[in-house]
C-alpha atoms as a PDB file:
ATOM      1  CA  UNK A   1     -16.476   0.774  -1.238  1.00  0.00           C
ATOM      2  CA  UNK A   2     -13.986  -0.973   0.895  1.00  0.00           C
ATOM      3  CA  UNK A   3     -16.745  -4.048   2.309  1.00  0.00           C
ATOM      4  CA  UNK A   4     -15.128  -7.114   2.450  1.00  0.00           C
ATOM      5  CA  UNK A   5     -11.951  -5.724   0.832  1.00  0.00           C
ATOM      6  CA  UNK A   6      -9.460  -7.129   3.401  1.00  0.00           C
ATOM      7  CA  UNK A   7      -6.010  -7.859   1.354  1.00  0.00           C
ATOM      8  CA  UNK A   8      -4.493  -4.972  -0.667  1.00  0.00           C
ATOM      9  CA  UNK A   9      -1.637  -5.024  -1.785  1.00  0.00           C
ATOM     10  CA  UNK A  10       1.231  -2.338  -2.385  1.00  0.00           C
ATOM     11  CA  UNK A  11       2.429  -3.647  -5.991  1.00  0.00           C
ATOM     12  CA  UNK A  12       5.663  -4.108  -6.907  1.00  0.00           C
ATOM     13  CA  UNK A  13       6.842  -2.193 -10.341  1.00  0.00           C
ATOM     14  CA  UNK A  14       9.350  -4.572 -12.340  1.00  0.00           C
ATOM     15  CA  UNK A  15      11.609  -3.314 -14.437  1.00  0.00           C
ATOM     16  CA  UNK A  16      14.228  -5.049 -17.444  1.00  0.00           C
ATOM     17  CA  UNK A  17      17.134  -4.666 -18.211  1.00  0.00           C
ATOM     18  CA  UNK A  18      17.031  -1.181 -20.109  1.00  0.00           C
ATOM     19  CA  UNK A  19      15.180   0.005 -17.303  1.00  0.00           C
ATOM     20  CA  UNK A  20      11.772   0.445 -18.472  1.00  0.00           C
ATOM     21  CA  UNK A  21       8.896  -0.986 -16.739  1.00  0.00           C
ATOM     22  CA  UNK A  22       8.295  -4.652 -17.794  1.00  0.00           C
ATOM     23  CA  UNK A  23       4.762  -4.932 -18.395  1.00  0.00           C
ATOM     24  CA  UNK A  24       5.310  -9.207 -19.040  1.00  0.00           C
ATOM     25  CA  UNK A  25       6.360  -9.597 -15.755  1.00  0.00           C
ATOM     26  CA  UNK A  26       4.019  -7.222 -14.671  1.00  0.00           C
ATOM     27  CA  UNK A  27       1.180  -8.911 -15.597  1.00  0.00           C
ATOM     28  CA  UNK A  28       2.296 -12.492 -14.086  1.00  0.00           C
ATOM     29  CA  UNK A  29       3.198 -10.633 -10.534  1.00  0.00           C
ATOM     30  CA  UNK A  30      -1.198  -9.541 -11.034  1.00  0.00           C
ATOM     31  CA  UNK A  31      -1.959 -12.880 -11.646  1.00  0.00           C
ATOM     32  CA  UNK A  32       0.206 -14.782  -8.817  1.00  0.00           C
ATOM     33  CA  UNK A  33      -1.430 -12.072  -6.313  1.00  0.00           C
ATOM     34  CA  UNK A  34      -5.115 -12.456  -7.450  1.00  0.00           C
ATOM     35  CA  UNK A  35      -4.327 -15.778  -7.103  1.00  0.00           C
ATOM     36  CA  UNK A  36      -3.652 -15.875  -3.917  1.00  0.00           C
ATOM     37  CA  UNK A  37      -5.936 -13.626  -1.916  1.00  0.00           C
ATOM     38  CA  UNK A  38      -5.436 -10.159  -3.297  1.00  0.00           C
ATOM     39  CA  UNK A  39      -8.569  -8.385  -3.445  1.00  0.00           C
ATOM     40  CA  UNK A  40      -6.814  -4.661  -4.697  1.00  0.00           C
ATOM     41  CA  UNK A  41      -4.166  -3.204  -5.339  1.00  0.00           C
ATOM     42  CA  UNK A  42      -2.027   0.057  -4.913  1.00  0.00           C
ATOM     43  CA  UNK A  43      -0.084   1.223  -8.115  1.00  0.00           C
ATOM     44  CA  UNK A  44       2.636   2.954  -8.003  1.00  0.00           C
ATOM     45  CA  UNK A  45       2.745   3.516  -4.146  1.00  0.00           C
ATOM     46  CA  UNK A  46       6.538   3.406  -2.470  1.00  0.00           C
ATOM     47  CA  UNK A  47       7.113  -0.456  -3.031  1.00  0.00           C
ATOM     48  CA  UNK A  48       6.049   0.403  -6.510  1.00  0.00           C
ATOM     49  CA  UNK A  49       9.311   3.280  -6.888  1.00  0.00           C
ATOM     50  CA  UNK A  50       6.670   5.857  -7.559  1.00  0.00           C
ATOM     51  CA  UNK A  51       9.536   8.728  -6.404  1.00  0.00           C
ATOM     52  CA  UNK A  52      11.462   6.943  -9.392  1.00  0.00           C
ATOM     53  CA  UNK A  53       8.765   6.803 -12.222  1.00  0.00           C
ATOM     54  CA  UNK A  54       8.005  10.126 -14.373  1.00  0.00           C
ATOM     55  CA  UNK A  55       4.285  11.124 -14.044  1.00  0.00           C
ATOM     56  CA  UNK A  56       4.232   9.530 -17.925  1.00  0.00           C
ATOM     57  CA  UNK A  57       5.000   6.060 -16.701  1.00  0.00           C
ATOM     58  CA  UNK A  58       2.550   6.735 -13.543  1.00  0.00           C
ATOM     59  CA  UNK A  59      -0.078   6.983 -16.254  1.00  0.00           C
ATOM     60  CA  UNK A  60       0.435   4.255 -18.581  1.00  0.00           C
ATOM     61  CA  UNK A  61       1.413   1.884 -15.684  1.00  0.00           C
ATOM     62  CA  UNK A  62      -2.047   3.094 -13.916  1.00  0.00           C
ATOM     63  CA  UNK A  63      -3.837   2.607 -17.453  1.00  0.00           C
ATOM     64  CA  UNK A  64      -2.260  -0.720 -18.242  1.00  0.00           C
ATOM     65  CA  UNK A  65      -3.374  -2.283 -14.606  1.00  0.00           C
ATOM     66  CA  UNK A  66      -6.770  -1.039 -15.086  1.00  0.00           C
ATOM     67  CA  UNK A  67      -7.180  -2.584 -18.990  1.00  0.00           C
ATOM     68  CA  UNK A  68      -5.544  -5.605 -17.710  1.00  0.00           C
ATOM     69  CA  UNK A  69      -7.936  -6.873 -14.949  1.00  0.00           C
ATOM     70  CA  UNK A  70     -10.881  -5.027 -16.080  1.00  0.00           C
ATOM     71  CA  UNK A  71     -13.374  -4.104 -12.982  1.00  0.00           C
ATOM     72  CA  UNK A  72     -12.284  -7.370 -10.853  1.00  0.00           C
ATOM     73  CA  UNK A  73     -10.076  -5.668  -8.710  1.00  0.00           C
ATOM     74  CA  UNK A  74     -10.334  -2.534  -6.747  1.00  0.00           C
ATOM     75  CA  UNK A  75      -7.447  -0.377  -7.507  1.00  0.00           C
ATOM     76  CA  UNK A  76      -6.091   2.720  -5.779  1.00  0.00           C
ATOM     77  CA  UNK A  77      -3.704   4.868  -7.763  1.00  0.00           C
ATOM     78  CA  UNK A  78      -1.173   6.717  -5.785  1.00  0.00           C
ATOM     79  CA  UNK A  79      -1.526  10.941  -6.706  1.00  0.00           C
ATOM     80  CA  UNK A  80       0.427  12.067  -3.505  1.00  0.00           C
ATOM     81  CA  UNK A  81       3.550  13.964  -3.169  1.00  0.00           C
ATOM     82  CA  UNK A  82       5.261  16.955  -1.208  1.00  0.00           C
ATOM     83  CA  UNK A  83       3.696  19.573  -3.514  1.00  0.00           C
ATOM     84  CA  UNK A  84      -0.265  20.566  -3.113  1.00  0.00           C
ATOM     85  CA  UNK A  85      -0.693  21.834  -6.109  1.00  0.00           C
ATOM     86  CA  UNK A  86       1.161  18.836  -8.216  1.00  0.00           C
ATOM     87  CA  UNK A  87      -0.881  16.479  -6.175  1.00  0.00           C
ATOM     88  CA  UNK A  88      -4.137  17.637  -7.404  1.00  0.00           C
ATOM     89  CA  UNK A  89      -3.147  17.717 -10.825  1.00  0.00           C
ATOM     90  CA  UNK A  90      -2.364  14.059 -10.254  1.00  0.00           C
ATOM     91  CA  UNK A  91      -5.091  13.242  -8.466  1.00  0.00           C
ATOM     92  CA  UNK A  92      -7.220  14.762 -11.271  1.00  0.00           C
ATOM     93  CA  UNK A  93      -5.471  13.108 -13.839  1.00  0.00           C
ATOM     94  CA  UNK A  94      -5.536   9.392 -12.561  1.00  0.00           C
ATOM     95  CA  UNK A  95      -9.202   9.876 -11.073  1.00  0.00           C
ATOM     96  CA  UNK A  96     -10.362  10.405 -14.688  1.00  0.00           C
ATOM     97  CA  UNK A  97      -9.202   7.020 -15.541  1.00  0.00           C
ATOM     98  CA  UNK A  98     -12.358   4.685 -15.846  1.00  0.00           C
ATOM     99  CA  UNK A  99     -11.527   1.830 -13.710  1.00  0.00           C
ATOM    100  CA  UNK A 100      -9.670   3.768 -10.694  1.00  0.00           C
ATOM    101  CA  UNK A 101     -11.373   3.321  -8.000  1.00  0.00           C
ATOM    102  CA  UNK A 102      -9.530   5.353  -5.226  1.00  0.00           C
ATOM    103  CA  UNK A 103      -6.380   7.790  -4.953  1.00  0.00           C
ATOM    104  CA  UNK A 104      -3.703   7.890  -2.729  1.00  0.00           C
ATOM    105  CA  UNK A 105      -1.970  10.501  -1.037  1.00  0.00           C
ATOM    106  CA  UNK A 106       0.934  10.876   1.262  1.00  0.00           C
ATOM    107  CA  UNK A 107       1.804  12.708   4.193  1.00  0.00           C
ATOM    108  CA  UNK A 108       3.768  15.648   2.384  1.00  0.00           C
ATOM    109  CA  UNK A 109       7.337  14.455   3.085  1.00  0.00           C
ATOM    110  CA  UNK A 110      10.587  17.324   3.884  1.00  0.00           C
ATOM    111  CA  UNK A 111       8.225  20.464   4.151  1.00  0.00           C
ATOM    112  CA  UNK A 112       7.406  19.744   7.639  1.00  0.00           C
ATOM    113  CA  UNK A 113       3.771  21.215   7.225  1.00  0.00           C
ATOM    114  CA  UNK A 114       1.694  21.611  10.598  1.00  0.00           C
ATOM    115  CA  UNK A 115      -1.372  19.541  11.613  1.00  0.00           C
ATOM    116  CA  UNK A 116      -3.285  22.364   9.874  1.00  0.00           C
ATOM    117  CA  UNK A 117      -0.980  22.281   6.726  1.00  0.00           C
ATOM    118  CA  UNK A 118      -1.536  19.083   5.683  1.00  0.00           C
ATOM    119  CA  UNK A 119      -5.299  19.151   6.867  1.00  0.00           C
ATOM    120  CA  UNK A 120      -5.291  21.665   3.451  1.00  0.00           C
ATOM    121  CA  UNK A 121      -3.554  19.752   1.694  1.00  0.00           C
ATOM    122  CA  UNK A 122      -5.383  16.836   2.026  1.00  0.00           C
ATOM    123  CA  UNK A 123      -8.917  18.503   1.307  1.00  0.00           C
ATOM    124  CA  UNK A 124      -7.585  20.613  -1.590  1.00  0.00           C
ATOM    125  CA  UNK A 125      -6.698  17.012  -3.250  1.00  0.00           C
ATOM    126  CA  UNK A 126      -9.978  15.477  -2.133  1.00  0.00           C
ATOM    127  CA  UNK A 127     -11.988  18.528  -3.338  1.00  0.00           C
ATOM    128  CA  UNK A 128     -10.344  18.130  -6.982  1.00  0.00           C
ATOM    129  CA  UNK A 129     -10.251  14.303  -6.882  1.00  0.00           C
ATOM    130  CA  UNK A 130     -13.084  13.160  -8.882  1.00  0.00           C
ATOM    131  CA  UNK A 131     -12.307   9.555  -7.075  1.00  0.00           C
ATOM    132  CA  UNK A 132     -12.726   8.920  -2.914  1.00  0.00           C
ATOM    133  CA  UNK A 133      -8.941   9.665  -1.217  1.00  0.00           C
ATOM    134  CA  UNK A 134      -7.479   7.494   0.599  1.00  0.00           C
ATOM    135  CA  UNK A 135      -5.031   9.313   3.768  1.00  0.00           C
ATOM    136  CA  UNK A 136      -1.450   8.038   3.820  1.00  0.00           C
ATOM    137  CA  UNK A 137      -0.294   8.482   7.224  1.00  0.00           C
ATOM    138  CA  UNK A 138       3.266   7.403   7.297  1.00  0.00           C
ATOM    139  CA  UNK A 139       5.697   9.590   9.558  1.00  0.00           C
ATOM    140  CA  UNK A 140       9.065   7.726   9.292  1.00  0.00           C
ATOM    141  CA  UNK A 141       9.235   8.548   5.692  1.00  0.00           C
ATOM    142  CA  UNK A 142       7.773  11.818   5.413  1.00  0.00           C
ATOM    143  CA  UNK A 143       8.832  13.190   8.805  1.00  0.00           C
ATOM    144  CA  UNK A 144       5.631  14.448   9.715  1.00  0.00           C
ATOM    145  CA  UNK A 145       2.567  12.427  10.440  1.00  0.00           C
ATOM    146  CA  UNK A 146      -1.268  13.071  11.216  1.00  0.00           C
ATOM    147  CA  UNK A 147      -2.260  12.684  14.705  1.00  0.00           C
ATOM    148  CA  UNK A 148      -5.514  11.092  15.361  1.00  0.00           C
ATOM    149  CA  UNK A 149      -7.450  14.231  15.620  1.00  0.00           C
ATOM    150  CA  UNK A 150      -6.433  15.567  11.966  1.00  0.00           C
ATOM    151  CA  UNK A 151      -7.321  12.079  10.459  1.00  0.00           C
ATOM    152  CA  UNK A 152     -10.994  12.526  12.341  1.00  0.00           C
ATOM    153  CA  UNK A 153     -11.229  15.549  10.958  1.00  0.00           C
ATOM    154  CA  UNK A 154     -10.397  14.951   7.567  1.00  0.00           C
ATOM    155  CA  UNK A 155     -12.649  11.796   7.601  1.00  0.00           C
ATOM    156  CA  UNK A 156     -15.652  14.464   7.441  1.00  0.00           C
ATOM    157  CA  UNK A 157     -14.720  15.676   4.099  1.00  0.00           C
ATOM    158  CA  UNK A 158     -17.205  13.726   1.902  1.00  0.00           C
ATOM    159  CA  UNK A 159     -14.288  12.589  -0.240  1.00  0.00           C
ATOM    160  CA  UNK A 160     -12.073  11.154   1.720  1.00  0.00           C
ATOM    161  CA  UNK A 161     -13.174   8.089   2.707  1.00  0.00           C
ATOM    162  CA  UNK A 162     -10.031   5.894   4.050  1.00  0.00           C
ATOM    163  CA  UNK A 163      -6.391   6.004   5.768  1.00  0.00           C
ATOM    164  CA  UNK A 164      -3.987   3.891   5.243  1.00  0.00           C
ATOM    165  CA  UNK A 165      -1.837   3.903   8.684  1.00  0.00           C
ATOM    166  CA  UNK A 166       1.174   3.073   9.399  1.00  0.00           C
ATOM    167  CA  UNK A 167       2.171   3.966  13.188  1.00  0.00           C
ATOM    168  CA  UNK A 168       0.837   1.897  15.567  1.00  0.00           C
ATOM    169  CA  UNK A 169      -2.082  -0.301  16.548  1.00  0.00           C
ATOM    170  CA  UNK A 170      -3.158   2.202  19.247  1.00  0.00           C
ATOM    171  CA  UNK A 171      -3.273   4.661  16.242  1.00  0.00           C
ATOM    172  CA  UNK A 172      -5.281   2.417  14.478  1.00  0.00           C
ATOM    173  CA  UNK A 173      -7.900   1.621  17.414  1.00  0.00           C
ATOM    174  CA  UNK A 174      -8.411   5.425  18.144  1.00  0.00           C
ATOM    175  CA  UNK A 175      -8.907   6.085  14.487  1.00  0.00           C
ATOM    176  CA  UNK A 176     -11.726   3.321  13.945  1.00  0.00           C
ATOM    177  CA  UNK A 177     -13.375   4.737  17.788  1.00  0.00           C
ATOM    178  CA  UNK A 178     -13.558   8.315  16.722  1.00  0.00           C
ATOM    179  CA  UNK A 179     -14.793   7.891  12.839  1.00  0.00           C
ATOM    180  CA  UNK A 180     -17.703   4.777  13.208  1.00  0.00           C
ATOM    181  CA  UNK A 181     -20.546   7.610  12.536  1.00  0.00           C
ATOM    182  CA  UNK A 182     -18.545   7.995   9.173  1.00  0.00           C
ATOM    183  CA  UNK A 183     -18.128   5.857   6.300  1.00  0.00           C
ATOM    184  CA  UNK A 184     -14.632   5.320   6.778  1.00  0.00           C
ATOM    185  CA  UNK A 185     -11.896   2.402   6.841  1.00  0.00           C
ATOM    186  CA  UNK A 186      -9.025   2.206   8.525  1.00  0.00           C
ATOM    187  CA  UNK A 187      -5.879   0.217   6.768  1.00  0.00           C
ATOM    188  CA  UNK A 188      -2.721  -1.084   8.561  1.00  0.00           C
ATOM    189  CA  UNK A 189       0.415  -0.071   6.351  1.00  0.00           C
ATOM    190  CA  UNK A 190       2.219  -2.714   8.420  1.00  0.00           C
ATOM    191  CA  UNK A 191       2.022  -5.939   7.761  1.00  0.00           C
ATOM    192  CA  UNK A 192       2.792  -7.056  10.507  1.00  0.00           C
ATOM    193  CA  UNK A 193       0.157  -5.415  12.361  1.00  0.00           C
ATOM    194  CA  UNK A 194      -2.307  -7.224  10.882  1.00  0.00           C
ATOM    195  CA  UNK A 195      -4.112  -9.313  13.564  1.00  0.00           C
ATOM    196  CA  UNK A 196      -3.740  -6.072  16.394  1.00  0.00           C
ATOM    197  CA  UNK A 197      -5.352  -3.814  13.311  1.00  0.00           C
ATOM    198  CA  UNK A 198      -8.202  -6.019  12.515  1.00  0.00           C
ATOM    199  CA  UNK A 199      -9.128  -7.288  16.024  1.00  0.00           C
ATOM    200  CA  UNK A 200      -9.588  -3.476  16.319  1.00  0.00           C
ATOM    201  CA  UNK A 201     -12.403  -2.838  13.834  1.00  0.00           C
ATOM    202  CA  UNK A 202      -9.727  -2.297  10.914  1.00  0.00           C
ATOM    203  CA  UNK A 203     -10.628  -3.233   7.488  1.00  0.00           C
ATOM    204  CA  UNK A 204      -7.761  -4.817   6.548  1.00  0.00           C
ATOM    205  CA  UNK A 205      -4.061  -4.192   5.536  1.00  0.00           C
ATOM    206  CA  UNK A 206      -2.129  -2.661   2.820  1.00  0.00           C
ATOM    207  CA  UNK A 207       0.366  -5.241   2.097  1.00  0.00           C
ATOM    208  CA  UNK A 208       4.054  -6.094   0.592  1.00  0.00           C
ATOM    209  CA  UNK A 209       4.057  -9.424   1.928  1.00  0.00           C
ATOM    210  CA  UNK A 210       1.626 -10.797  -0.061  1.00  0.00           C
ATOM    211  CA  UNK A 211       3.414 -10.663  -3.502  1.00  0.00           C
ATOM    212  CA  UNK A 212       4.961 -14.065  -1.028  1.00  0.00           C
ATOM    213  CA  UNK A 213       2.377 -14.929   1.732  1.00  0.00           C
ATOM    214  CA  UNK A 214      -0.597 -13.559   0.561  1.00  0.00           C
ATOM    215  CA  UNK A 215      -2.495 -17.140   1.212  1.00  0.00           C
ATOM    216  CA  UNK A 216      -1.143 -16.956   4.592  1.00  0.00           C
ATOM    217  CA  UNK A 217      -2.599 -13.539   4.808  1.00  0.00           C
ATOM    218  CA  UNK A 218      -5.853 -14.268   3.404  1.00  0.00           C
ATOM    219  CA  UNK A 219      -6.186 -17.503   5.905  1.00  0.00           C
ATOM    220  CA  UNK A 220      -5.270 -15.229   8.827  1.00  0.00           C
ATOM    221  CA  UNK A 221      -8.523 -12.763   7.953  1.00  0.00           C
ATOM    222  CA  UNK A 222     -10.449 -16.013   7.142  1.00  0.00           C
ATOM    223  CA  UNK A 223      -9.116 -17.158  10.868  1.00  0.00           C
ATOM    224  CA  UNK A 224     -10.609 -13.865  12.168  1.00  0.00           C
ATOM    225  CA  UNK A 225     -13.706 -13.867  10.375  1.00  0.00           C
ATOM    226  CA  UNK A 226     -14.272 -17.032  11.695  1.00  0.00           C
ATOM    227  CA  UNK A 227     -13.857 -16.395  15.259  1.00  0.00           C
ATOM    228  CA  UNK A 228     -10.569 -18.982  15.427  1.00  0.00           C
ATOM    229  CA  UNK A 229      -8.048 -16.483  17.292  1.00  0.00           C
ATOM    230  CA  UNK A 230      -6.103 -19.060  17.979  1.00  0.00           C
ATOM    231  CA  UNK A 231      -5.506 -20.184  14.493  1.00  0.00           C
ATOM    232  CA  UNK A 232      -5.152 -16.349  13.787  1.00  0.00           C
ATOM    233  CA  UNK A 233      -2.077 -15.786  16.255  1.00  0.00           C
ATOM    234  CA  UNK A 234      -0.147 -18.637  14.946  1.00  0.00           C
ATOM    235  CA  UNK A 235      -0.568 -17.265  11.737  1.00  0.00           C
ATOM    236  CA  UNK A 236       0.368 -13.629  12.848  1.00  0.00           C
ATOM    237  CA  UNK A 237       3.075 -15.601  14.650  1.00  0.00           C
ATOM    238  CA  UNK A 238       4.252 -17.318  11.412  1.00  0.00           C
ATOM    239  CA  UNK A 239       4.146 -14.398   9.449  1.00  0.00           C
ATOM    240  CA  UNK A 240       5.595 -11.493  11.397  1.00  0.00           C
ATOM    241  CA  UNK A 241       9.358 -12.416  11.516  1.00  0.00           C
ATOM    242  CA  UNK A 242       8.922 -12.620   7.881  1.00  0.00           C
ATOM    243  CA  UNK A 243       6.984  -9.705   7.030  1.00  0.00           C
ATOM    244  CA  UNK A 244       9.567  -7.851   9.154  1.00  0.00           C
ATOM    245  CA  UNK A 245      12.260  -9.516   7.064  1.00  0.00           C
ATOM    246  CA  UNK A 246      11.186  -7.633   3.852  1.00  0.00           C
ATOM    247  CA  UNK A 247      12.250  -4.957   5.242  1.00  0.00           C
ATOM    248  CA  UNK A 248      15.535  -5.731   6.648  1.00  0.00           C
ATOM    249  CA  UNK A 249      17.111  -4.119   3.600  1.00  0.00           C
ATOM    250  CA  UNK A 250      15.234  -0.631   1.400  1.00  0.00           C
ATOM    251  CA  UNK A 251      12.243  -1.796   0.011  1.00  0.00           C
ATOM    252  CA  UNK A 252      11.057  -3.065  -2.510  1.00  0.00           C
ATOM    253  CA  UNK A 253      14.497  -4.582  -3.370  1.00  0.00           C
ATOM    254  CA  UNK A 254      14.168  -7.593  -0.377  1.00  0.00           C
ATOM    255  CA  UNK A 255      10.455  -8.549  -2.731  1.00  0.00           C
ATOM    256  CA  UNK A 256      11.826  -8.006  -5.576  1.00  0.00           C
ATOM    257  CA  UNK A 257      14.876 -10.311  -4.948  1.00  0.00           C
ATOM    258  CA  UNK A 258      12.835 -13.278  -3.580  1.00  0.00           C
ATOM    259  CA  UNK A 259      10.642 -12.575  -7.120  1.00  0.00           C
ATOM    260  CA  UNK A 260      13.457 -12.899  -9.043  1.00  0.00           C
ATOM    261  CA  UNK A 261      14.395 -15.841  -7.436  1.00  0.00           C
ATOM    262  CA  UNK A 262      11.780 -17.784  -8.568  1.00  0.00           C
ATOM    263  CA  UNK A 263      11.748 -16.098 -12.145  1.00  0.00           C
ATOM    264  CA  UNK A 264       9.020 -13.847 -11.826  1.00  0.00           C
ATOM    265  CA  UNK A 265      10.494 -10.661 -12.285  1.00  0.00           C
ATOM    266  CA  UNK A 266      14.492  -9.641 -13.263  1.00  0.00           C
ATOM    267  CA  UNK A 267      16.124  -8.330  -9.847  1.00  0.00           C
ATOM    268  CA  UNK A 268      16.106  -4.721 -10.665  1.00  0.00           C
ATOM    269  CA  UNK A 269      15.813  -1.784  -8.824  1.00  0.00           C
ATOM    270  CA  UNK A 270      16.002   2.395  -9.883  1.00  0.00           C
ATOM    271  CA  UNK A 271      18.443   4.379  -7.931  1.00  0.00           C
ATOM    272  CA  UNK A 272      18.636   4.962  -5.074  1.00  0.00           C
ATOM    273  CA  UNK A 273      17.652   1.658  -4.276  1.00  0.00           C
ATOM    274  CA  UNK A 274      20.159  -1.060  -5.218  1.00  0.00           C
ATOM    275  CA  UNK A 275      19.179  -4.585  -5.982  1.00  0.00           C
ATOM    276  CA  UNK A 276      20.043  -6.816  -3.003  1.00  0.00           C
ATOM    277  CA  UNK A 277      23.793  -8.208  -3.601  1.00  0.00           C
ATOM    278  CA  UNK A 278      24.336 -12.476  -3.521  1.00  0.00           C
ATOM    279  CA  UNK A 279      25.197 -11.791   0.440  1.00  0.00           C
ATOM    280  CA  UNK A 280      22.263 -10.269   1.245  1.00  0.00           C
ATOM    281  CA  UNK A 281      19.872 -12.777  -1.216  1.00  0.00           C
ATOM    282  CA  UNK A 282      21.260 -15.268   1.308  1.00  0.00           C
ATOM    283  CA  UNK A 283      21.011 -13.237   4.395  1.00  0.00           C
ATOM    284  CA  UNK A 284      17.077 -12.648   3.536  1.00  0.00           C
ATOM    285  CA  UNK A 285      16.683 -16.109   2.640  1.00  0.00           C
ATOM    286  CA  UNK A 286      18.083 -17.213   6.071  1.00  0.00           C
ATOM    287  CA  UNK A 287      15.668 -14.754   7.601  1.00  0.00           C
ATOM    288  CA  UNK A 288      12.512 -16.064   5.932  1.00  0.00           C
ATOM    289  CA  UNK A 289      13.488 -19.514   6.403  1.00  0.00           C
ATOM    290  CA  UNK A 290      13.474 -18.621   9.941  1.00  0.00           C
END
């Protein structure tokens, strides 16, 4: 399901001023990324606030995506939290949505489960999923991460069917090695990872850059595809000091500011994360000038 699908991207969630998700500006942020290389998107992952949305708004803001670009897009809703049991329920819930073509679900975060703890957890939600899983492997948020052998062995499960990793390129070499007599792709979480993933055997990355870069991104994989390496590491080389920038404050609010600032969406942010102050707008700005 994931052929050809090289640019996903993590969507942002805008909000207005009362607070409520702004399905206007929603709706322009899908068109400005499917017009500029986005071949899927995540909804409601962690630069969409999912640990700020109720499980209501998860729904219509999963429904509203899917009724709003049809089958043209493949889209992966996020199901995952800290709780098994919660997790299916989600996952059950947003797989029965026609037009979903994935879940997503998280390392559990504070529990601390072992290797074998989250091996459950993961194949409890892919054996109620009535939609492929996608592994979220993403230690320095959830304090706990999969090593390689765990993600092998979950990529056996006839259900789960991707990872979406976030550690390092070595992680993401030894993952593609030990699952090619599966059907199985292997995402960078990192943007700027991208060229080191890829070269690899990857399939692609999940991105938060591209709400800005995303033809940048999409000429690096058409660099690769093309055999131009060259071409592809100045691109990486363009791109990684300012993929790195977006996170120089808490994500989403360095995407959402730069958004803002060219009217696309209002520069709002649920606690805990605060919208980036006038300082630190021209801080980020100085950083992706470079």
């Amino acid at each position: 399901m994931y052929k050809n699908i090289n640019l996903i991207t993590a969507i942002i969630t805008p909000f207005n001023e009362k607070n409520e998700i702004d399905y206007p500006a929603l709706d322009h942020v899908i068109d400005h990324l499917l017009s500029h290389g986005t071949q899927g998107l995540v909804i409601a992952g962690t630069t969409g606030e999912s640990p700020t949305l109720t499980h209501a708004e998860k729904l219509a803001l999963t429904r509203h995506i899917v009724d709003y670009v049809a089958d043209d897009v493949l889209l992966i809703a996020n199901a995952g939290t800290n709780n098994t049991a919660e997790s299916v329920q989600n996952a059950k819930e947003l797989g029965a949505i026609d037009g979903v073509d994935a879940i997503l679900a998280v390392t559990p975060y504070y529990n601390k489960p072992s290797q074998a703890g989250m091996i459950a957890h993961f194949e409890a939600i892919a054996d109620a999923s009535p939609k492929p899983v996608m592994l979220y492997n993403i230690p320095g948020r959830s304090a706990v991460g999969l090593t390689v052998d765990s993600v092998v062995t979950l990529a056996q499960h006839p259900n789960i069917n991707a990872v979406k990793e976030t550690t390092s390129a070595e992680f993401i070499g030894a993952e593609v090695e030990k699952t090619q007599a599966v059907d199985f792709s292997v995402y960078t979480g990192e943007d700027a990872q991208t060229l080191a993933a890829y070269s690899q055997g990857g399939a692609g990355t999940i991105s938060v850059a591209a709400h800005l870069y995303g033809d940048d991104i999409a000429a690096l994989f058409t660099a690769m595809n093309s055999g131009d390496w060259r071409e592809a590491g100045r691109l990486q080389r363009y791109l990684t000091p300012r993929m790195n920038a977006l996170f120089a404050f808490p994500s989403p609010a360095p995407v959402k500011a730069s958004l803002s600032a060219i009217g696309m969406v209002k520069n709002i942010t649920r606690l805990p994360i605060l919208p980036l102050t006038t300082n630190e707008q021209t801080q980020l700005n100085e950083l992706l000038e470079g």
